[in-house]
Protein backbone atom coordinates (compact mmCIF):
# COMPACT_ATOMS: atom_id res chain seq x y z
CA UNK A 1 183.72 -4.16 -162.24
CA UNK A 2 187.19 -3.82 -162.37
CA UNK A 3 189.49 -0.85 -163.35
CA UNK A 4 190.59 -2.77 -166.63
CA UNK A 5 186.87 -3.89 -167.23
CA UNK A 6 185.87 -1.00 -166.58
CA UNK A 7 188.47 0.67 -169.34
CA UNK A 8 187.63 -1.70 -171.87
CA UNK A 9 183.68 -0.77 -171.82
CA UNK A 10 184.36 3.27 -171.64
CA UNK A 11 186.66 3.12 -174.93
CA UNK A 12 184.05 0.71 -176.75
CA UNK A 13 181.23 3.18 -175.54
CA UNK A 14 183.56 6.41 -177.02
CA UNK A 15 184.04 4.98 -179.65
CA UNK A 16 180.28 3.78 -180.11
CA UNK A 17 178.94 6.85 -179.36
CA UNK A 18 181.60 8.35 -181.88
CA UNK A 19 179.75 6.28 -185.01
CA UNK A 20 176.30 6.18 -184.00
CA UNK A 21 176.28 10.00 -184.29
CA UNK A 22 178.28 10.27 -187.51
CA UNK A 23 176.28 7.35 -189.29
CA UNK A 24 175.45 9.54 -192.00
CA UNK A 25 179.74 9.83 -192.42
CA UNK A 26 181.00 6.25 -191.44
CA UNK A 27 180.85 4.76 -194.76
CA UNK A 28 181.70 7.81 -196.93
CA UNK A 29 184.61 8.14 -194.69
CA UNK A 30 185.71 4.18 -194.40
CA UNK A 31 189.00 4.91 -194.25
CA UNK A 32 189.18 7.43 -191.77
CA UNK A 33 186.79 5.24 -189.02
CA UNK A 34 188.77 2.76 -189.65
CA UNK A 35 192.21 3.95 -188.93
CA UNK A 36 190.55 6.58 -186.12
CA UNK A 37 190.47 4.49 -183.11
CA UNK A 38 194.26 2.09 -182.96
CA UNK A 39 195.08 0.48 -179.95
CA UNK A 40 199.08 0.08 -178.58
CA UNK A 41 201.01 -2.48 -177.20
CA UNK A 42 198.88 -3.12 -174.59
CA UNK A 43 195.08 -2.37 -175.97
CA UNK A 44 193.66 -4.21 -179.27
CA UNK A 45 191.32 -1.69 -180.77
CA UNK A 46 189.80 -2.57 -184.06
CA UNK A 47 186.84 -0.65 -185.91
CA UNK A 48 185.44 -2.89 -189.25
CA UNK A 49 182.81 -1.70 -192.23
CA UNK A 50 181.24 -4.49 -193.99
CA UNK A 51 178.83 -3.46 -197.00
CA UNK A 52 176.67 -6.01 -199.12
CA UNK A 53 173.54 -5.03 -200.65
CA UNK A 54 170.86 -3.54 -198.33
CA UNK A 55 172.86 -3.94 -195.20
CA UNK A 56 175.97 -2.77 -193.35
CA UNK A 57 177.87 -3.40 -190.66
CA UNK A 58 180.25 -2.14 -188.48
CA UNK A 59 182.45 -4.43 -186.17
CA UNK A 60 184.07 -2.63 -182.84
CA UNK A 61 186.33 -4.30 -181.34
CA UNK A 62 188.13 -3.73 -177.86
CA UNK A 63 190.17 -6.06 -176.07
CA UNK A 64 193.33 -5.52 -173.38
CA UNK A 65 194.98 -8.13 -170.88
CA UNK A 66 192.01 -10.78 -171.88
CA UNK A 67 189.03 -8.98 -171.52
CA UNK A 68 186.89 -7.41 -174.36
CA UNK A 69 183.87 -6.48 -175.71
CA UNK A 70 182.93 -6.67 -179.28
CA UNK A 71 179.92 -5.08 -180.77
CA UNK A 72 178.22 -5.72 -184.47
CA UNK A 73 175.90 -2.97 -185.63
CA UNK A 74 173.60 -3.56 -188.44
CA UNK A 75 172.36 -1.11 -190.28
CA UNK A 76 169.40 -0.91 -192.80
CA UNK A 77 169.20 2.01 -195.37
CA UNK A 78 171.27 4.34 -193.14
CA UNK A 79 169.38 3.60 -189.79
CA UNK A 80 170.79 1.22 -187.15
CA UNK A 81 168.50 -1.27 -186.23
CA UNK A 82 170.66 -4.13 -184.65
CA UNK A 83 173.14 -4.40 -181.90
CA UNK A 84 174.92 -7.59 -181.10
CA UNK A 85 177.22 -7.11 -177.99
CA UNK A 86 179.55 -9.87 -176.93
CA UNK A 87 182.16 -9.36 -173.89
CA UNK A 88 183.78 -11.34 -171.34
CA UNK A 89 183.93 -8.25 -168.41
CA UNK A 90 182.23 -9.75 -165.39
CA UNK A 91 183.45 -13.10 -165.74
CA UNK A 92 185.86 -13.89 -162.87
């Protein structure tokens, strides 16, 4: 792994690590996780909260120079209990 790569995965895991232990906050708070983690002219950093009935989401996003990882966590009645992790680090 690269240095980029390996930038790219430790901001998506802060920032991971940052909602998993303040699920109890995330959606009370939208607005705030939402506008928390920003990304500059270089990074593309995006947090998303999705609500329908019985189920949330939350999107992370983190891309810079081409490579990224994206993560959708599902969550049933406040617990998480899905993890869908794409990313493009590794590929050469």
């Amino acid at each position: 792994m690269n240095k980029l790569e390996h930038d790219v995965f430790s901001k998506y895991l802060e920032i991971k690590q940052d909602l998993v232990n303040n699920l109890g906050e995330v959606f009370k708070r939208d607005h705030y996780y939402t506008h928390k983690y920003r990304g500059n002219i270089i990074t593309d950093i995006n947090v998303a909260l999705a609500e329908k009935p019985g189920l949330k989401t939350i999107q992370i996003f983190v891309r810079s120079k081409g490579k990224w990882v994206r993560d959708v966590l599902s969550l049933h009645e406040g617990q998480l209990f899905n993890s869908e992790i794409t990313m493009n680090l590794y590929n050469e």
